[in-house]
PDB file of N, CA and C in Angstrom:
ATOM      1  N   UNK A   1     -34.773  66.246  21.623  1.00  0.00           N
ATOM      2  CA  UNK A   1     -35.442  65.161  20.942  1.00  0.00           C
ATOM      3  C   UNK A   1     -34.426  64.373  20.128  1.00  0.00           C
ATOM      4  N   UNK A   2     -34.158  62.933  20.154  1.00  0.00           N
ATOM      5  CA  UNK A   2     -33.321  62.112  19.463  1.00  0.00           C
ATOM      6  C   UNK A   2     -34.641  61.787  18.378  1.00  0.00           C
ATOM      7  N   UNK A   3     -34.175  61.961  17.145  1.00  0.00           N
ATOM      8  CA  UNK A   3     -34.784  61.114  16.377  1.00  0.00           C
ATOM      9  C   UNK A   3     -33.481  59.521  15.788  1.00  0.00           C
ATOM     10  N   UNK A   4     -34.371  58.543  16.102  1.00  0.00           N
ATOM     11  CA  UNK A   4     -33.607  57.068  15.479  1.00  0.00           C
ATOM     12  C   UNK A   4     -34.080  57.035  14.962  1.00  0.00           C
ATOM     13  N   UNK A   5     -35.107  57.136  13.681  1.00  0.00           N
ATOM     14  CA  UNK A   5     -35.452  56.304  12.365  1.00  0.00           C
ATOM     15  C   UNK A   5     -35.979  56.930  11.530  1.00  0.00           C
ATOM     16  N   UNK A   6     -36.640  56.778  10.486  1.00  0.00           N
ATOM     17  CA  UNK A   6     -36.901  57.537   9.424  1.00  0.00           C
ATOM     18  C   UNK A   6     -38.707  57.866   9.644  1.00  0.00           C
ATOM     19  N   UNK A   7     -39.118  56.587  10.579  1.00  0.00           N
ATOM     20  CA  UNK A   7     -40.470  57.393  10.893  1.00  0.00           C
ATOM     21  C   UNK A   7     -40.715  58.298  12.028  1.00  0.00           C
ATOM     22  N   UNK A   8     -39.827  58.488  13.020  1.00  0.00           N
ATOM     23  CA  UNK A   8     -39.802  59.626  14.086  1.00  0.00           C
ATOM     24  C   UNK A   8     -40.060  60.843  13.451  1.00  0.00           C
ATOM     25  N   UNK A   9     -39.818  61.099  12.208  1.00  0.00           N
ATOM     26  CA  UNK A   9     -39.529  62.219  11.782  1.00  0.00           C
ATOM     27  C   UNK A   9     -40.360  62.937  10.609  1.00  0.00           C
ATOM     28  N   UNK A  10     -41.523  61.725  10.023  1.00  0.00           N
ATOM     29  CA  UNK A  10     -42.184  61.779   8.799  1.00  0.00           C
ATOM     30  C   UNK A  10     -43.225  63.170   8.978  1.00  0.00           C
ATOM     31  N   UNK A  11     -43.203  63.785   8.138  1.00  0.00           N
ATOM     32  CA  UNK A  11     -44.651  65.234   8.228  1.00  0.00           C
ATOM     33  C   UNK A  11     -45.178  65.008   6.840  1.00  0.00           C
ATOM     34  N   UNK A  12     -46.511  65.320   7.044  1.00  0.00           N
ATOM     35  CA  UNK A  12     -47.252  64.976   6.052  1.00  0.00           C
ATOM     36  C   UNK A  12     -47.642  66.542   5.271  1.00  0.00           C
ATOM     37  N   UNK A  13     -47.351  66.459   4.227  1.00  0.00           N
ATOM     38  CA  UNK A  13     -48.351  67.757   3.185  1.00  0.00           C
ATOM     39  C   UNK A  13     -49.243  68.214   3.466  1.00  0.00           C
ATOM     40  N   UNK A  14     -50.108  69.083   2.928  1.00  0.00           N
ATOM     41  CA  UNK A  14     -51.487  69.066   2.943  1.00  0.00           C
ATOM     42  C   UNK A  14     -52.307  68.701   2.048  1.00  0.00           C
ATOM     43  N   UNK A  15     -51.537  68.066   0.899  1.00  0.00           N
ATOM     44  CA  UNK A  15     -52.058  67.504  -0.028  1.00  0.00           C
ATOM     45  C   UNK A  15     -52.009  65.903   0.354  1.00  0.00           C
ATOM     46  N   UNK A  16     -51.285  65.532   1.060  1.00  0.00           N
ATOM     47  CA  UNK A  16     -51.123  64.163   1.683  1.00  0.00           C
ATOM     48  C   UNK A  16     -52.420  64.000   3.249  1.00  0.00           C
ATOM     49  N   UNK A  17     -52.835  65.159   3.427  1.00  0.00           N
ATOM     50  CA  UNK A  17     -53.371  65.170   4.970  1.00  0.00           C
ATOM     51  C   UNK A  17     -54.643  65.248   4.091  1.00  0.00           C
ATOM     52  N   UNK A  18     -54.973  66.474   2.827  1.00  0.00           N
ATOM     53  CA  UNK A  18     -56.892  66.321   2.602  1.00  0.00           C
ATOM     54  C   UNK A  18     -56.681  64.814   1.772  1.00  0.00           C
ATOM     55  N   UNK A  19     -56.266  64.043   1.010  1.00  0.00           N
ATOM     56  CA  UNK A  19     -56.117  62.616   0.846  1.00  0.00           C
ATOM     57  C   UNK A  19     -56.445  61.746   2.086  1.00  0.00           C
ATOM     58  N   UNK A  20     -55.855  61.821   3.040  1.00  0.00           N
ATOM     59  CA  UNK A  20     -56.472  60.991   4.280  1.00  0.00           C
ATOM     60  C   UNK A  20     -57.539  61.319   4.627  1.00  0.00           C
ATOM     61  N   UNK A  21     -58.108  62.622   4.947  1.00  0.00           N
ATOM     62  CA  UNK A  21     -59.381  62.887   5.229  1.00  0.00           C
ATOM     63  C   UNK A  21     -60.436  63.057   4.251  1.00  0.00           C
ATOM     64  N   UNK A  22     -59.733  62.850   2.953  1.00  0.00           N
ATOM     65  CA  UNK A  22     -61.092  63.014   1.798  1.00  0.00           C
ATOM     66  C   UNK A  22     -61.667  64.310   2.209  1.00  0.00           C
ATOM     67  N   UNK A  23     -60.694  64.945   2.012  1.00  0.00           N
ATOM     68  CA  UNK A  23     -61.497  66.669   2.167  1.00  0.00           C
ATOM     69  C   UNK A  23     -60.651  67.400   0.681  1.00  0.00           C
ATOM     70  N   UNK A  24     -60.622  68.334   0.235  1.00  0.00           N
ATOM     71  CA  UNK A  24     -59.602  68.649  -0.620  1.00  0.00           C
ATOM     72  C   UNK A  24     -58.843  70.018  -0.160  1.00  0.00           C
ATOM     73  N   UNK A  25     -57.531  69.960  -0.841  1.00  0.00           N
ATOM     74  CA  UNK A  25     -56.337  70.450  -0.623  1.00  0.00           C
ATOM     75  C   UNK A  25     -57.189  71.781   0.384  1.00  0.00           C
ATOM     76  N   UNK A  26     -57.902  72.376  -0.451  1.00  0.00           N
ATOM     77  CA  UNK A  26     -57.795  73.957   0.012  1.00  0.00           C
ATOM     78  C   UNK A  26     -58.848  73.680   1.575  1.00  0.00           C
ATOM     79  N   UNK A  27     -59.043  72.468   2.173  1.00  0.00           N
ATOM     80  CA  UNK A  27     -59.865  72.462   3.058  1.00  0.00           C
ATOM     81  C   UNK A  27     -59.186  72.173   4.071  1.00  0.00           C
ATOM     82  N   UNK A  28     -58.438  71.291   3.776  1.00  0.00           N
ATOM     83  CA  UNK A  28     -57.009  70.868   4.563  1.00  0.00           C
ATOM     84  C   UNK A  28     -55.814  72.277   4.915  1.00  0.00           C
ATOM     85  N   UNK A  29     -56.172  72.811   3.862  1.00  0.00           N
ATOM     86  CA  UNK A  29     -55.258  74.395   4.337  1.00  0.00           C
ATOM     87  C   UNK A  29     -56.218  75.276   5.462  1.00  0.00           C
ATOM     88  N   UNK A  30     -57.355  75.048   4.866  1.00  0.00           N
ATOM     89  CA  UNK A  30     -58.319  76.070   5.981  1.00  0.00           C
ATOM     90  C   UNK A  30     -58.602  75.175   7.355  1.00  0.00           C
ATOM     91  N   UNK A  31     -58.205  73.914   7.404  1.00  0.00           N
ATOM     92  CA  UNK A  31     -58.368  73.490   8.820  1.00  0.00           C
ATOM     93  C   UNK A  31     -56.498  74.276  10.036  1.00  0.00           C
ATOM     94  N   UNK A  32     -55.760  73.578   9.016  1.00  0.00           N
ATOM     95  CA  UNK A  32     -54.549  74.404   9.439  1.00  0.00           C
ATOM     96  C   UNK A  32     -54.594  75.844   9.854  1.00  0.00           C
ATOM     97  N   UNK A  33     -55.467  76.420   8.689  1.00  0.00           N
ATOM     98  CA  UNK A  33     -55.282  77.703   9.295  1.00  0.00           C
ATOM     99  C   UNK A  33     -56.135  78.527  10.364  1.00  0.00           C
ATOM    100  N   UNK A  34     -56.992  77.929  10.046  1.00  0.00           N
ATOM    101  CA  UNK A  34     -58.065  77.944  11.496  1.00  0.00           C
ATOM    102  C   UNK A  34     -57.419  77.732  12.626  1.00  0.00           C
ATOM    103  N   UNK A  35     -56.460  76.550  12.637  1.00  0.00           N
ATOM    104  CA  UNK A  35     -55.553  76.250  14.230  1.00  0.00           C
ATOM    105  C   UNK A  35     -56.074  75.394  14.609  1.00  0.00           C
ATOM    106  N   UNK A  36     -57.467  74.638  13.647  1.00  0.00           N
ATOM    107  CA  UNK A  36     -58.096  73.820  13.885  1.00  0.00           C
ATOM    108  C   UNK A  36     -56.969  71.843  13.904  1.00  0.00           C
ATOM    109  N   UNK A  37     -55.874  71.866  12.967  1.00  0.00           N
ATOM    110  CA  UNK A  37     -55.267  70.985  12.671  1.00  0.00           C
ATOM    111  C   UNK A  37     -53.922  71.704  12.943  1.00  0.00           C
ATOM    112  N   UNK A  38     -52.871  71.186  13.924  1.00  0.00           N
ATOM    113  CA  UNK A  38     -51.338  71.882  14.214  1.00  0.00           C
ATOM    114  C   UNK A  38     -50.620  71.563  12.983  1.00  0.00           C
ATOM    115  N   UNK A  39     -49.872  72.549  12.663  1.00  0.00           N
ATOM    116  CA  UNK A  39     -49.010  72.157  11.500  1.00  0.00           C
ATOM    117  C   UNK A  39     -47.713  72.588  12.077  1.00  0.00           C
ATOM    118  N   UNK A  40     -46.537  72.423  10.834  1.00  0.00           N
ATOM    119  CA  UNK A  40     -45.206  73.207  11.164  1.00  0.00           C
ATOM    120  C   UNK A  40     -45.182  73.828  10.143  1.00  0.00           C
ATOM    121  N   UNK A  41     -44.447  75.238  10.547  1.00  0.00           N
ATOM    122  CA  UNK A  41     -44.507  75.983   9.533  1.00  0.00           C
ATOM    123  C   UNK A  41     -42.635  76.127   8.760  1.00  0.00           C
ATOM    124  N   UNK A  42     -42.497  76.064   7.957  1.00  0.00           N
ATOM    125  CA  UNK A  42     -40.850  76.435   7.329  1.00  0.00           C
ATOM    126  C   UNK A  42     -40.626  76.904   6.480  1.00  0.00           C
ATOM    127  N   UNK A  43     -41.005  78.727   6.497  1.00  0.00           N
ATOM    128  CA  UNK A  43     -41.393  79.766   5.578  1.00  0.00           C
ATOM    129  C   UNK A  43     -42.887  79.580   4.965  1.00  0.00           C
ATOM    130  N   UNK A  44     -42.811  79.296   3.513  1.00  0.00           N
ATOM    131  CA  UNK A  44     -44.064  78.949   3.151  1.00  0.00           C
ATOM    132  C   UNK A  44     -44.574  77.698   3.131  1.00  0.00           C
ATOM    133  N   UNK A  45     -43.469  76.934   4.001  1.00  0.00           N
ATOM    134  CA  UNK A  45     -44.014  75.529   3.319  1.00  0.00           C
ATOM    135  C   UNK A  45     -44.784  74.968   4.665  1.00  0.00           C
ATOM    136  N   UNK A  46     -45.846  74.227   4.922  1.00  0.00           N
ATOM    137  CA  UNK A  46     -46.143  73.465   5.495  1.00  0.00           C
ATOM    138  C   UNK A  46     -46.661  71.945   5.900  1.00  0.00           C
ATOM    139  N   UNK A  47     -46.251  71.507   6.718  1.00  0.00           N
ATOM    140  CA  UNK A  47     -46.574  70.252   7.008  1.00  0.00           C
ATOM    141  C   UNK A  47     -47.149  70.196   8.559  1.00  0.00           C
ATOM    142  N   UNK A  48     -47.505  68.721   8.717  1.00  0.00           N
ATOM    143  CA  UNK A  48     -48.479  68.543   9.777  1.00  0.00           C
ATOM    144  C   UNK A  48     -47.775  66.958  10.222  1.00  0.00           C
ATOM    145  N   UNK A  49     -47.540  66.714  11.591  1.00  0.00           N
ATOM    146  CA  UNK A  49     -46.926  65.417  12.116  1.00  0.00           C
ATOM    147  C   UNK A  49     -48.134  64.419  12.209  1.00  0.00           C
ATOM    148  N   UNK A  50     -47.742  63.097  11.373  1.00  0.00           N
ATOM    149  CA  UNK A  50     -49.003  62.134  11.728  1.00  0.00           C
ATOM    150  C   UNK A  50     -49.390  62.253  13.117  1.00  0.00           C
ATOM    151  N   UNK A  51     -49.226  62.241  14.138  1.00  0.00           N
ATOM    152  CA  UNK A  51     -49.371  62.219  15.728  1.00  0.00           C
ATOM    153  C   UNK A  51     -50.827  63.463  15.852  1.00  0.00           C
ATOM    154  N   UNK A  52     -50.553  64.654  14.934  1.00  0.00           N
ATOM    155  CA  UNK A  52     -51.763  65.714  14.879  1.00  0.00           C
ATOM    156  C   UNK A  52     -52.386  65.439  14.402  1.00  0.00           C
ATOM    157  N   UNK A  53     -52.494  64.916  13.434  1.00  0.00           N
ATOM    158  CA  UNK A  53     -53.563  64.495  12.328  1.00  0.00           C
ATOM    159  C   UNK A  53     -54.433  63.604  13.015  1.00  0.00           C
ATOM    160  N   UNK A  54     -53.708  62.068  13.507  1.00  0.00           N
ATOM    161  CA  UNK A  54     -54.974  61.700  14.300  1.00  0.00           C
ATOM    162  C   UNK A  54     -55.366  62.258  15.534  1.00  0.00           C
ATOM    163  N   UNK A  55     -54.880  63.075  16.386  1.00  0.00           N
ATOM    164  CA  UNK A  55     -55.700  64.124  17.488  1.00  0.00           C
ATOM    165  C   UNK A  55     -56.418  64.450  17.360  1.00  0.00           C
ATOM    166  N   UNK A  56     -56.449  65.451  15.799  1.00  0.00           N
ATOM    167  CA  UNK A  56     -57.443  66.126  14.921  1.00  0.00           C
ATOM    168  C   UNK A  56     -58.695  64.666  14.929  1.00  0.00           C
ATOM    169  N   UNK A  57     -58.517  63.887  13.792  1.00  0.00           N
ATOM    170  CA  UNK A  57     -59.592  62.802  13.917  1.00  0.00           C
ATOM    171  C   UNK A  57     -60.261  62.239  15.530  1.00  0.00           C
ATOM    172  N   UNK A  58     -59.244  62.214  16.570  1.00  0.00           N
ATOM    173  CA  UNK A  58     -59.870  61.984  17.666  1.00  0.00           C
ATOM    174  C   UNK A  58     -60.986  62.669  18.333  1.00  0.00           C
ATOM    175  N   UNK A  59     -60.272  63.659  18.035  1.00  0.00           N
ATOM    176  CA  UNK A  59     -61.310  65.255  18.733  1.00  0.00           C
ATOM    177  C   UNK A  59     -62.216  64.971  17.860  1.00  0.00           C
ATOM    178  N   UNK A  60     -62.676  64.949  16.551  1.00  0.00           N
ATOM    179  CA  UNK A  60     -63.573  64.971  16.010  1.00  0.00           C
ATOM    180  C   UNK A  60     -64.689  63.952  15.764  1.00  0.00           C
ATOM    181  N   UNK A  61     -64.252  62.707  16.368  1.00  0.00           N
ATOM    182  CA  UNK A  61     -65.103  61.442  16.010  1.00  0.00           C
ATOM    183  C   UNK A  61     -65.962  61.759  16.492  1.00  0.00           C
ATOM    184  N   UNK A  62     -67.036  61.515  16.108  1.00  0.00           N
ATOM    185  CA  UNK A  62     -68.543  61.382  16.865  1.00  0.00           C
ATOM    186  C   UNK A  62     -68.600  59.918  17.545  1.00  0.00           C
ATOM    187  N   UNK A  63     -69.388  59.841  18.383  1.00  0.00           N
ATOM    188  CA  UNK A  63     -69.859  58.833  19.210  1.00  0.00           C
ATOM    189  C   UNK A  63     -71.066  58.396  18.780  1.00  0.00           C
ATOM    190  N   UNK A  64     -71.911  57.557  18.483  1.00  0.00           N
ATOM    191  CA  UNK A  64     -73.212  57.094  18.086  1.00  0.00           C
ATOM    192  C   UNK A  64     -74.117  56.802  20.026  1.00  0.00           C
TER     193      UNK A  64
END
Protein backbone atom coordinates (compact mmCIF):
# COMPACT_ATOMS: atom_id res chain seq x y z
CA UNK A 1 0.00 0.00 0.00
CA UNK A 2 1.54 3.55 -1.01
CA UNK A 3 0.08 6.04 1.06
CA UNK A 4 0.46 9.89 -0.84
CA UNK A 5 -1.32 12.17 1.46
CA UNK A 6 -2.33 12.84 4.75
CA UNK A 7 -5.93 11.60 4.10
CA UNK A 8 -5.00 7.98 2.81
CA UNK A 9 -4.09 7.42 6.12
CA UNK A 10 -6.61 9.27 8.65
CA UNK A 11 -8.30 6.62 11.56
CA UNK A 12 -10.78 7.84 13.55
CA UNK A 13 -11.13 7.31 17.64
CA UNK A 14 -13.93 6.04 19.14
CA UNK A 15 -14.64 9.02 20.63
CA UNK A 16 -14.49 10.68 17.14
CA UNK A 17 -16.66 7.59 15.54
CA UNK A 18 -19.75 7.71 18.67
CA UNK A 19 -19.64 11.77 17.71
CA UNK A 20 -20.50 10.87 14.10
CA UNK A 21 -23.01 8.45 14.97
CA UNK A 22 -24.48 10.25 18.03
CA UNK A 23 -24.16 7.13 19.98
CA UNK A 24 -21.75 7.55 23.04
CA UNK A 25 -18.20 6.56 23.57
CA UNK A 26 -18.95 3.26 25.40
CA UNK A 27 -21.44 2.28 22.46
CA UNK A 28 -19.05 2.95 19.86
CA UNK A 29 -16.62 0.57 21.84
CA UNK A 30 -19.36 -2.13 22.06
CA UNK A 31 -20.09 -1.88 18.30
CA UNK A 32 -16.20 -2.49 17.72
CA UNK A 33 -16.25 -5.06 19.93
CA UNK A 34 -19.04 -6.95 18.80
CA UNK A 35 -17.07 -7.01 15.23
CA UNK A 36 -20.03 -5.23 14.47
CA UNK A 37 -17.77 -1.92 13.27
CA UNK A 38 -13.83 -3.07 11.94
CA UNK A 39 -11.35 -1.32 13.84
CA UNK A 40 -7.40 -1.45 14.10
CA UNK A 41 -6.07 -2.52 16.92
CA UNK A 42 -2.28 -1.05 18.31
CA UNK A 43 -2.04 -2.63 21.76
CA UNK A 44 -4.69 -0.84 23.63
CA UNK A 45 -5.34 1.73 21.45
CA UNK A 46 -7.95 1.72 18.86
CA UNK A 47 -9.10 3.23 15.83
CA UNK A 48 -11.46 2.62 12.96
CA UNK A 49 -10.70 3.80 9.00
CA UNK A 50 -13.37 6.33 7.69
CA UNK A 51 -13.93 3.75 4.66
CA UNK A 52 -15.52 1.26 7.81
CA UNK A 53 -17.39 3.55 9.39
CA UNK A 54 -19.44 4.33 6.40
CA UNK A 55 -19.83 0.39 5.47
CA UNK A 56 -21.00 0.20 8.97
CA UNK A 57 -23.71 3.13 8.13
CA UNK A 58 -24.35 1.42 4.74
CA UNK A 59 -25.16 -1.96 6.10
CA UNK A 60 -27.28 -0.34 8.44
CA UNK A 61 -29.49 2.21 6.59
CA UNK A 62 -32.91 1.29 6.46
CA UNK A 63 -34.84 1.67 3.32
CA UNK A 64 -38.41 3.29 3.72
Amino acid sequence: MKVTKKDDYQLLTAREVASLLHVSKAQAYRLIQQGELKSIRFGRTVRVRPEDLEAFIQRNTCSS
